[in-house]
PDB file of N, CA and C in Angstrom:
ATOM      1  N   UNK A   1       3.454   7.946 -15.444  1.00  0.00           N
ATOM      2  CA  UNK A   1       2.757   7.017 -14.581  1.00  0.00           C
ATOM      3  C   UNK A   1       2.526   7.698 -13.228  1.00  0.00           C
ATOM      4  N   UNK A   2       1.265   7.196 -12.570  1.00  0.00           N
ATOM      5  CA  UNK A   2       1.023   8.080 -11.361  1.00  0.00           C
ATOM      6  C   UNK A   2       0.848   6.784 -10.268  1.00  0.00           C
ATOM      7  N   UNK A   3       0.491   6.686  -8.962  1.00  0.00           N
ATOM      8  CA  UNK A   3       0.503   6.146  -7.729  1.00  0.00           C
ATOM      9  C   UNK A   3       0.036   7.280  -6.831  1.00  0.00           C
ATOM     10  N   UNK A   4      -1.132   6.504  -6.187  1.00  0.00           N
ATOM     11  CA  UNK A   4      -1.316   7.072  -5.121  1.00  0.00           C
ATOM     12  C   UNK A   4      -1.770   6.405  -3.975  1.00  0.00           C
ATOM     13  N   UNK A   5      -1.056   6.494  -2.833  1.00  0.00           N
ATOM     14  CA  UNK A   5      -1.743   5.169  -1.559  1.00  0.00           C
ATOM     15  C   UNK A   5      -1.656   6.341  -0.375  1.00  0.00           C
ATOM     16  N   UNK A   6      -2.565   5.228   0.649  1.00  0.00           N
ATOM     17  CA  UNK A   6      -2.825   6.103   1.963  1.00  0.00           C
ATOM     18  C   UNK A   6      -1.469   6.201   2.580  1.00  0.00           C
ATOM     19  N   UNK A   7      -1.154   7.475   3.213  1.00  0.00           N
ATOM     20  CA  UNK A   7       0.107   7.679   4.003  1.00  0.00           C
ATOM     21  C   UNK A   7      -0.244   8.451   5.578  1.00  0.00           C
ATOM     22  N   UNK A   8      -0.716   7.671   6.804  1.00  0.00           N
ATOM     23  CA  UNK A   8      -0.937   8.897   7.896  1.00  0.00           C
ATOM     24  C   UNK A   8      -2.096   9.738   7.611  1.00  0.00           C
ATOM     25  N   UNK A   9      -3.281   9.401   7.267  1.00  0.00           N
ATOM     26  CA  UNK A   9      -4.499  10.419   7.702  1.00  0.00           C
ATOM     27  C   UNK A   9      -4.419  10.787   6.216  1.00  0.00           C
ATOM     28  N   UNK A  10      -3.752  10.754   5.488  1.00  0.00           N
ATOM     29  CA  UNK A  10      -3.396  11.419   3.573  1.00  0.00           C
ATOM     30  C   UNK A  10      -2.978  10.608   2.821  1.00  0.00           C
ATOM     31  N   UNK A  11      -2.952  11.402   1.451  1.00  0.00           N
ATOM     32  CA  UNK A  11      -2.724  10.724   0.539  1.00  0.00           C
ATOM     33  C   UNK A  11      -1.203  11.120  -0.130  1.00  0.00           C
ATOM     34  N   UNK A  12      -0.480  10.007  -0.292  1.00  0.00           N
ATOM     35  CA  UNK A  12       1.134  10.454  -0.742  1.00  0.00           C
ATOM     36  C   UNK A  12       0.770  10.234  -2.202  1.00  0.00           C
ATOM     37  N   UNK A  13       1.094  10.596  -3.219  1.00  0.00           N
ATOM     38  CA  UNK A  13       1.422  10.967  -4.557  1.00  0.00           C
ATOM     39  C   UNK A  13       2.428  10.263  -5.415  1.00  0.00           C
ATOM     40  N   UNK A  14       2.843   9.699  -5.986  1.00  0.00           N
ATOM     41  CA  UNK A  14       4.102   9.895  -6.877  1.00  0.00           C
ATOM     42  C   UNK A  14       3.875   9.760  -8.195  1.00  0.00           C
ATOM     43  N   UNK A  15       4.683  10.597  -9.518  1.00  0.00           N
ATOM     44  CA  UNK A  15       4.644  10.593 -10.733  1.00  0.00           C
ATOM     45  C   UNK A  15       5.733  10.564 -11.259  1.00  0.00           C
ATOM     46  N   UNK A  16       6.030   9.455 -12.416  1.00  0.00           N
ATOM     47  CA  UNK A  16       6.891   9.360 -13.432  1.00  0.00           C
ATOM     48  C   UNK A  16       6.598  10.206 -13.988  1.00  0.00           C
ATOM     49  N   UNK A  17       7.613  10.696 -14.436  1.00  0.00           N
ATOM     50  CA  UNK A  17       7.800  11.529 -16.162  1.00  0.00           C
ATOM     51  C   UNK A  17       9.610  11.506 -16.767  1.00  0.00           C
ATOM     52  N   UNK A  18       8.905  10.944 -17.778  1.00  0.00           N
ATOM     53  CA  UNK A  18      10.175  10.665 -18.111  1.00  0.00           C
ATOM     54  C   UNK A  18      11.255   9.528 -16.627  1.00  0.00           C
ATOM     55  N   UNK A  19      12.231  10.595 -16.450  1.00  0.00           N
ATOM     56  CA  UNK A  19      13.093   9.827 -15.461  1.00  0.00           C
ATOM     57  C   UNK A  19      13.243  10.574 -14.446  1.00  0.00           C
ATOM     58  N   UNK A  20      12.093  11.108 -13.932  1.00  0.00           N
ATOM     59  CA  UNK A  20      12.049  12.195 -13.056  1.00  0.00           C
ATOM     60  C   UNK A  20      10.712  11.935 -12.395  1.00  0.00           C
ATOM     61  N   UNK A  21      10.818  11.611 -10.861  1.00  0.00           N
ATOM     62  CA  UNK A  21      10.058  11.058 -10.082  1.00  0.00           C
ATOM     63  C   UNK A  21       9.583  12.572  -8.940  1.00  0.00           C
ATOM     64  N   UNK A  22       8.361  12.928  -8.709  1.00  0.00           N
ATOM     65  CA  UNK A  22       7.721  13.824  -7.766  1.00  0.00           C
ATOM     66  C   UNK A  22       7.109  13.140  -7.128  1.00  0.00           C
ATOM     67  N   UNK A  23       6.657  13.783  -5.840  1.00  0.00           N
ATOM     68  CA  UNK A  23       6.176  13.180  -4.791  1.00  0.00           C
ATOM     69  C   UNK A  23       5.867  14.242  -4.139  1.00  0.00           C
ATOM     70  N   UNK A  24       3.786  13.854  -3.875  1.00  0.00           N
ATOM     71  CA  UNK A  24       3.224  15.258  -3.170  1.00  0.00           C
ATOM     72  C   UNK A  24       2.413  14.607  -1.960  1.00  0.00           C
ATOM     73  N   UNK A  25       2.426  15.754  -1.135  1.00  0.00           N
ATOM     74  CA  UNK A  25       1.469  15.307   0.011  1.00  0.00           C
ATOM     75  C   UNK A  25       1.110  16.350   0.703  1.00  0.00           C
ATOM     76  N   UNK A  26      -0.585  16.364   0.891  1.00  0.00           N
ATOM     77  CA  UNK A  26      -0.616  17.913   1.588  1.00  0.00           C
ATOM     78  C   UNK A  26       0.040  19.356   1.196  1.00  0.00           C
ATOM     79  N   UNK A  27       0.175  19.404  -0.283  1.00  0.00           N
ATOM     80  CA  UNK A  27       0.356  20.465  -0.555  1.00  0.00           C
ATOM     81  C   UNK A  27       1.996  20.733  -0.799  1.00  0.00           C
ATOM     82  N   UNK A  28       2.835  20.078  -0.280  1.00  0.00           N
ATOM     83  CA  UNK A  28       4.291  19.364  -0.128  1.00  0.00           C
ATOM     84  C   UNK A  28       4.923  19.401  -1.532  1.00  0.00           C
ATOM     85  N   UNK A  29       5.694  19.100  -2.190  1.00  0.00           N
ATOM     86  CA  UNK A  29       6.093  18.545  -3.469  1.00  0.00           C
ATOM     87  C   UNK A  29       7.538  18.719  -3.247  1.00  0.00           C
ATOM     88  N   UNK A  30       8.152  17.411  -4.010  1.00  0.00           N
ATOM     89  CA  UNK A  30       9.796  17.180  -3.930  1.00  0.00           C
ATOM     90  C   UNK A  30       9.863  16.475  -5.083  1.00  0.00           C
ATOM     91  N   UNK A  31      11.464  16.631  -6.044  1.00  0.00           N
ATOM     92  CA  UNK A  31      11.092  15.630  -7.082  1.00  0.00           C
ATOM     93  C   UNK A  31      12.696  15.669  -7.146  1.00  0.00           C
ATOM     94  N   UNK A  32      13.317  14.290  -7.467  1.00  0.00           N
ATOM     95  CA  UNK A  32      14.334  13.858  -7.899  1.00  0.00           C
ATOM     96  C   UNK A  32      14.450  12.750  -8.652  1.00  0.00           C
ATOM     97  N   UNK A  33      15.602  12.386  -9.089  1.00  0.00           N
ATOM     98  CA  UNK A  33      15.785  11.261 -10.274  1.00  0.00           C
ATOM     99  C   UNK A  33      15.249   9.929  -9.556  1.00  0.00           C
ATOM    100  N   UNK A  34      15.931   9.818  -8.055  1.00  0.00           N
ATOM    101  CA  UNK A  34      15.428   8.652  -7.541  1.00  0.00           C
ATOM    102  C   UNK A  34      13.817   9.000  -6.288  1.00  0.00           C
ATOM    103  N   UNK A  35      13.129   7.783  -6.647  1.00  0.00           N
ATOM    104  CA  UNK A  35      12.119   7.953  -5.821  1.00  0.00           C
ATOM    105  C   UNK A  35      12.230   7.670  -3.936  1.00  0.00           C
ATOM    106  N   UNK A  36      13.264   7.072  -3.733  1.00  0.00           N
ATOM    107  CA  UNK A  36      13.280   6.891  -2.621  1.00  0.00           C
ATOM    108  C   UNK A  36      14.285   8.281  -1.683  1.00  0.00           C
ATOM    109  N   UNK A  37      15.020   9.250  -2.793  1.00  0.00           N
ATOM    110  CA  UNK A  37      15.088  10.582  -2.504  1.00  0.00           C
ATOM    111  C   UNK A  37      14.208  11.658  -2.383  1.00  0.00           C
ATOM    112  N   UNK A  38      13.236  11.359  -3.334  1.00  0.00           N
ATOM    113  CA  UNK A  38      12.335  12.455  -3.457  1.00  0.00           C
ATOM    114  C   UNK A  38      11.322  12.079  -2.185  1.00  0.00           C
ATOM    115  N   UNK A  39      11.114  10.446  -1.355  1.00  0.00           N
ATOM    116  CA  UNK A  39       9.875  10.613  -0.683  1.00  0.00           C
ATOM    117  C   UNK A  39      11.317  11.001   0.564  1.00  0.00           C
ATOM    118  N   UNK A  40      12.086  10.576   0.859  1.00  0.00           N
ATOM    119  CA  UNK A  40      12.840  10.911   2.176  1.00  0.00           C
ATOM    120  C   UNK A  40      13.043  12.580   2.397  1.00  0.00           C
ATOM    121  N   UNK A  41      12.919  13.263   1.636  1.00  0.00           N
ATOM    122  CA  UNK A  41      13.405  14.742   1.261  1.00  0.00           C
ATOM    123  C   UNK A  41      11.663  15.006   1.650  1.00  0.00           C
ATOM    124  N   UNK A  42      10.672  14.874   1.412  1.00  0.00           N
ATOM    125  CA  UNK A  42       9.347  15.109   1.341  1.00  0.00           C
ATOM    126  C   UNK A  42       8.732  15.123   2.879  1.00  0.00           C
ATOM    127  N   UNK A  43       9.498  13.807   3.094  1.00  0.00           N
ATOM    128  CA  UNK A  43       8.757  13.096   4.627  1.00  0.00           C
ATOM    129  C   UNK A  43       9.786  13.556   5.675  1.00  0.00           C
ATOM    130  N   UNK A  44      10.897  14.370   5.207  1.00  0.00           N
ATOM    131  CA  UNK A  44      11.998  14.090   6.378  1.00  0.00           C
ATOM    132  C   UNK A  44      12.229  13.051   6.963  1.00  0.00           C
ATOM    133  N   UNK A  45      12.269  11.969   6.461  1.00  0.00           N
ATOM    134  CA  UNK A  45      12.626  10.633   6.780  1.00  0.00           C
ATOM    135  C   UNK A  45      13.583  10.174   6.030  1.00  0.00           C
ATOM    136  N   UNK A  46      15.203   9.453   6.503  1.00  0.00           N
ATOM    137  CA  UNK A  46      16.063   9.102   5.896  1.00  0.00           C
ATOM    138  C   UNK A  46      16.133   7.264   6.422  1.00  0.00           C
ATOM    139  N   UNK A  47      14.809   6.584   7.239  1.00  0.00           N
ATOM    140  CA  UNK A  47      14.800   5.242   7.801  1.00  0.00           C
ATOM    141  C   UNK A  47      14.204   4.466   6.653  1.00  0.00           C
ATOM    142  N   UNK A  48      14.558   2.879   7.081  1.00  0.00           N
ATOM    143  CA  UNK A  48      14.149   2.029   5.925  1.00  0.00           C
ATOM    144  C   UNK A  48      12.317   2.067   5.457  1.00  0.00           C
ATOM    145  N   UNK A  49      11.632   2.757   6.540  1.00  0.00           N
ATOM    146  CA  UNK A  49      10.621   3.196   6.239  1.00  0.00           C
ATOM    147  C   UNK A  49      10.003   3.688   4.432  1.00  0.00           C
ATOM    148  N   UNK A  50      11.097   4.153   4.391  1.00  0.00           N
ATOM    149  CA  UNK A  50      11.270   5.309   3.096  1.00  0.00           C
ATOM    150  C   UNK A  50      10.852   4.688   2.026  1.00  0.00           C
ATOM    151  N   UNK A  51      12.005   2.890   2.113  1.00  0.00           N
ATOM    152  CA  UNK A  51      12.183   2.440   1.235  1.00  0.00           C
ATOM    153  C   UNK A  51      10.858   1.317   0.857  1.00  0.00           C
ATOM    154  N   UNK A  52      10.191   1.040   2.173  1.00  0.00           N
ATOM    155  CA  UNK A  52       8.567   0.642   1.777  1.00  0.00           C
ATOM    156  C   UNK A  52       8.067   1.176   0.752  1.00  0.00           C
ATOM    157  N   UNK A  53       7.954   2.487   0.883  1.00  0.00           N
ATOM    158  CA  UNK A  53       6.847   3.080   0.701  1.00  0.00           C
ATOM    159  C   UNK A  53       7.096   3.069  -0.762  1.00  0.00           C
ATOM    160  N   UNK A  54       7.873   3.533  -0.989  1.00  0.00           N
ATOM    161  CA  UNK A  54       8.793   3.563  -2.327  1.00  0.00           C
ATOM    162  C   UNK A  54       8.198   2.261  -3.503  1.00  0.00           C
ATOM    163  N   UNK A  55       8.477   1.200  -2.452  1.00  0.00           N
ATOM    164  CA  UNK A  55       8.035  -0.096  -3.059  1.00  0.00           C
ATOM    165  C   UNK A  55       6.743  -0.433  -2.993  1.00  0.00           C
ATOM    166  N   UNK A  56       5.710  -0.081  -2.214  1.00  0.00           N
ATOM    167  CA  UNK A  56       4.138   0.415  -2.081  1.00  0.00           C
ATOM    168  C   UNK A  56       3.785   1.022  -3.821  1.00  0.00           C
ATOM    169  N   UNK A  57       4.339   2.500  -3.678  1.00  0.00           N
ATOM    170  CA  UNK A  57       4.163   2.917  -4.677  1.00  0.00           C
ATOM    171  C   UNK A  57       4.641   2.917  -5.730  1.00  0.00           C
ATOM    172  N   UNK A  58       5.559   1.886  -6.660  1.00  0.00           N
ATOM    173  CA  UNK A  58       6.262   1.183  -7.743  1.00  0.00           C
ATOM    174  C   UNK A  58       5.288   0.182  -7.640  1.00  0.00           C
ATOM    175  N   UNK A  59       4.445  -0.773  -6.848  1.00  0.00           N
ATOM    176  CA  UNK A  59       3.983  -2.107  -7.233  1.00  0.00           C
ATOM    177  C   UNK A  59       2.089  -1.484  -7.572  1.00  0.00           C
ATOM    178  N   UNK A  60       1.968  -0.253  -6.570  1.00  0.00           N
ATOM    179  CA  UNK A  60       0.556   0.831  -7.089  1.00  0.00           C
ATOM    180  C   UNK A  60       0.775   0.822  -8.821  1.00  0.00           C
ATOM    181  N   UNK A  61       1.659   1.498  -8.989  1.00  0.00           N
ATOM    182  CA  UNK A  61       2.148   1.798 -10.503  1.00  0.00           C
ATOM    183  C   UNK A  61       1.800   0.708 -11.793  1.00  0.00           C
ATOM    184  N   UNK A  62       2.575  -0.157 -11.151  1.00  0.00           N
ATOM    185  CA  UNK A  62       2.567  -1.552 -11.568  1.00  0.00           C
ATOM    186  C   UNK A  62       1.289  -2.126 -12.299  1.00  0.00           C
ATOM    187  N   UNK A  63       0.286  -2.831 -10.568  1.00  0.00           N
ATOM    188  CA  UNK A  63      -0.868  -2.702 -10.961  1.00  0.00           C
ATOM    189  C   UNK A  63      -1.993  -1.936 -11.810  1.00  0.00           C
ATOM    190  N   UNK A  64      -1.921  -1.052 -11.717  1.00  0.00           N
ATOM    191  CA  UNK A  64      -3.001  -0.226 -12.586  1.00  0.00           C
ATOM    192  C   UNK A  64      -2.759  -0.214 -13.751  1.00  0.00           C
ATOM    193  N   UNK A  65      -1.258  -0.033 -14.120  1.00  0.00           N
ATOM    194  CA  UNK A  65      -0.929   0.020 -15.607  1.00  0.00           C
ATOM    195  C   UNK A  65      -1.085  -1.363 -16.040  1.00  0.00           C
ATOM    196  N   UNK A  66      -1.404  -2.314 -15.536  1.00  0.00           N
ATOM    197  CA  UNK A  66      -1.996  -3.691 -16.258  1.00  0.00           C
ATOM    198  C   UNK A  66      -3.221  -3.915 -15.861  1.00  0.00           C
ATOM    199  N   UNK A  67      -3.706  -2.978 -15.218  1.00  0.00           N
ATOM    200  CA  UNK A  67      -5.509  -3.219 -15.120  1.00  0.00           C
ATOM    201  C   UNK A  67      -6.259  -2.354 -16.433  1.00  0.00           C
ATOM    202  N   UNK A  68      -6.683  -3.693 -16.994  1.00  0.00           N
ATOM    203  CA  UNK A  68      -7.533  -2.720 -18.149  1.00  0.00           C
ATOM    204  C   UNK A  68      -8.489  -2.535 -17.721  1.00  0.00           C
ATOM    205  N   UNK A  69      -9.545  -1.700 -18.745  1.00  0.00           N
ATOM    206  CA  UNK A  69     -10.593  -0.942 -18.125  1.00  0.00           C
ATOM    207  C   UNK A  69     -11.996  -2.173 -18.502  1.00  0.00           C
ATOM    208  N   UNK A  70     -12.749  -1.765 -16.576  1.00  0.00           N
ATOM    209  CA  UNK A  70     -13.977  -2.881 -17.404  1.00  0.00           C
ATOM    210  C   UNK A  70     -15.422  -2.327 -17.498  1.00  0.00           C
ATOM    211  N   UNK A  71     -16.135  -2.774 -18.520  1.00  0.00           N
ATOM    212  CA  UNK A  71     -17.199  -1.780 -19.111  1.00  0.00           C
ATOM    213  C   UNK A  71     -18.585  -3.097 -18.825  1.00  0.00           C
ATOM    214  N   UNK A  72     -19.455  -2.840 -18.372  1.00  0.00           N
ATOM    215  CA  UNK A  72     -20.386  -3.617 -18.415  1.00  0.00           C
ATOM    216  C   UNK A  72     -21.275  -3.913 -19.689  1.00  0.00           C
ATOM    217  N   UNK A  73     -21.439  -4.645 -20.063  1.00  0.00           N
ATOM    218  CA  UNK A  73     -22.027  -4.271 -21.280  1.00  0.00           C
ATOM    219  C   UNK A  73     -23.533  -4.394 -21.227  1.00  0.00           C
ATOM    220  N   UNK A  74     -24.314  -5.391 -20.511  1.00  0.00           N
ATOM    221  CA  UNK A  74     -25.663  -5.201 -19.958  1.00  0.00           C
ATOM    222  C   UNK A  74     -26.082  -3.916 -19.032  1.00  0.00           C
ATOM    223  N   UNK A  75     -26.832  -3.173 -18.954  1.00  0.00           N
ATOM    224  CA  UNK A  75     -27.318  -2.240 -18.085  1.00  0.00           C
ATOM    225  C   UNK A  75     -26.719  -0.977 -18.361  1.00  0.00           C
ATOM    226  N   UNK A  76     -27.124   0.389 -17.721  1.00  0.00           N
ATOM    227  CA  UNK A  76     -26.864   1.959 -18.232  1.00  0.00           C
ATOM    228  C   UNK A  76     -25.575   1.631 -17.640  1.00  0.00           C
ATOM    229  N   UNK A  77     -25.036   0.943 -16.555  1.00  0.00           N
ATOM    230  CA  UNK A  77     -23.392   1.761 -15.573  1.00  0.00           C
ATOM    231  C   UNK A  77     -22.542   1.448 -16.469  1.00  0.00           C
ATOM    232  N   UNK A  78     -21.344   1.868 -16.769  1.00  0.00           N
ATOM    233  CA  UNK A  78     -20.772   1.553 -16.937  1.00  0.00           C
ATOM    234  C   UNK A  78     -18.784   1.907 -15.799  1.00  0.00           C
ATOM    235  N   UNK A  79     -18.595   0.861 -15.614  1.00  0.00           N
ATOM    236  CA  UNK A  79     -17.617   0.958 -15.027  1.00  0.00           C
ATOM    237  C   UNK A  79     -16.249   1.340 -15.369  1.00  0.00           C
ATOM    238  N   UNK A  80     -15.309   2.113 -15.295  1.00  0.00           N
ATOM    239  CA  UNK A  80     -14.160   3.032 -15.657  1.00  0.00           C
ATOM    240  C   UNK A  80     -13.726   2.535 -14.872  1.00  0.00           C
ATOM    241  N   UNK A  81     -12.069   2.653 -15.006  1.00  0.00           N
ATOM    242  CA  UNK A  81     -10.930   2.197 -14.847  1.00  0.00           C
ATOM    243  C   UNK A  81     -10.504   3.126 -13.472  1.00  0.00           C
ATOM    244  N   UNK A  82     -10.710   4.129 -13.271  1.00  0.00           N
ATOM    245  CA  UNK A  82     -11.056   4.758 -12.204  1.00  0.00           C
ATOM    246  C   UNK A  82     -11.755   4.563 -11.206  1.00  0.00           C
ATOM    247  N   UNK A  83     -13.156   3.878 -11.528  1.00  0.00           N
ATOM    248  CA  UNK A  83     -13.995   3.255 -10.142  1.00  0.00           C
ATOM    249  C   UNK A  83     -13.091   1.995  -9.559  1.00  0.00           C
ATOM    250  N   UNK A  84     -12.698   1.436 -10.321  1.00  0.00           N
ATOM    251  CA  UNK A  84     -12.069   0.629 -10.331  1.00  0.00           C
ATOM    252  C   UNK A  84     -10.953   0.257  -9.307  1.00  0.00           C
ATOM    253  N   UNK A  85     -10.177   1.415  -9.485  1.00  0.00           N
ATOM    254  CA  UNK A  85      -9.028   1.525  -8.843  1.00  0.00           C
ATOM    255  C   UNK A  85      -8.972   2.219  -7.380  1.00  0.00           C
ATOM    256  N   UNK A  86     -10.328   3.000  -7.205  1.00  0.00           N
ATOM    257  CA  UNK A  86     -10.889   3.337  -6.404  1.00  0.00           C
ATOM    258  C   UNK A  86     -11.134   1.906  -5.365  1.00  0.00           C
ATOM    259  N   UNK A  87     -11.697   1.349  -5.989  1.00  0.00           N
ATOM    260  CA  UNK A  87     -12.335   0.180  -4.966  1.00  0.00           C
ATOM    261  C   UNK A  87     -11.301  -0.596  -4.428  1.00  0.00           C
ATOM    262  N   UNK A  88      -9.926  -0.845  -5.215  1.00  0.00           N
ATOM    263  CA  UNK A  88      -9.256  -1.717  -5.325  1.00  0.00           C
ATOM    264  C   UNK A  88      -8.216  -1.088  -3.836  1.00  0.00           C
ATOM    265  N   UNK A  89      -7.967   0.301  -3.885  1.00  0.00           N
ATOM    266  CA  UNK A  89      -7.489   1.000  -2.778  1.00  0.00           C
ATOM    267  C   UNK A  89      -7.944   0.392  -2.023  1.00  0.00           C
ATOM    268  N   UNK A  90      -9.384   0.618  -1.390  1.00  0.00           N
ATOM    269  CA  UNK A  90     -10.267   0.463  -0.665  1.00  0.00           C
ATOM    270  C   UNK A  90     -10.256  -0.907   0.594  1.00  0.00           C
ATOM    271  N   UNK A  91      -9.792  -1.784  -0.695  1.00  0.00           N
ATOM    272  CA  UNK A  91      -9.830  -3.270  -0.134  1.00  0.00           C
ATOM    273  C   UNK A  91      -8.352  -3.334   0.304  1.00  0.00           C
ATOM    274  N   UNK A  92      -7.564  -2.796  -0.148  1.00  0.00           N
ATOM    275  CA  UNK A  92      -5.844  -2.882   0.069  1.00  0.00           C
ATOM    276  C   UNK A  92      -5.539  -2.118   1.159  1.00  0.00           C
ATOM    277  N   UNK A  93      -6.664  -1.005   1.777  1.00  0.00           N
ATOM    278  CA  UNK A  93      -5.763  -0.230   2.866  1.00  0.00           C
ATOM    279  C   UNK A  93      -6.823  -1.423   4.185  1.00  0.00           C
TER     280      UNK A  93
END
């Protein structure tokens, strides 16, 4: 599972695999079992800050993996699950 939300001028990252959580930004990368280690180790931040973000990007996760994909069925566009999530950023930051 992936997440990605605005963080400061960028974009922060995080990916499940398995039980092993990474977290990139600007080129950055940190990864530990827990996610609220891997973004404090990343950001040099050990404040409750951390633990937002953390929860930002678990409820990112969340959402998308229950957004199915929607396809127009009148007209050439068709819309992907990707534009989608694109827009949905958009309105959330």
């Amino acid at each position: 599972m992936r997440a990605v939300i605005s963080y400061n001028g960028s974009e922060l990252e995080a990916v499940l695999e398995g039980e092993r959580w990474t977290v990139r930004r600007r080129g950055a990368e940190r990864s530990s079992a827990s996610l609220d280690v891997a973004l404090a180790e990343l950001l040099a931040d050990h404040s409750p800050r951390v633990h937002s973000l953390a929860a930002q990007l678990i409820e990112m996760m969340l959402v998308e993996a229950q957004t199915p994909p929607i396809e127009e069925t009148s007209g050439a566009s068709v819309m992907t699950r990707g534009s989608y999530r694109s827009r949905r950023r958009r309105r959330l930051q």
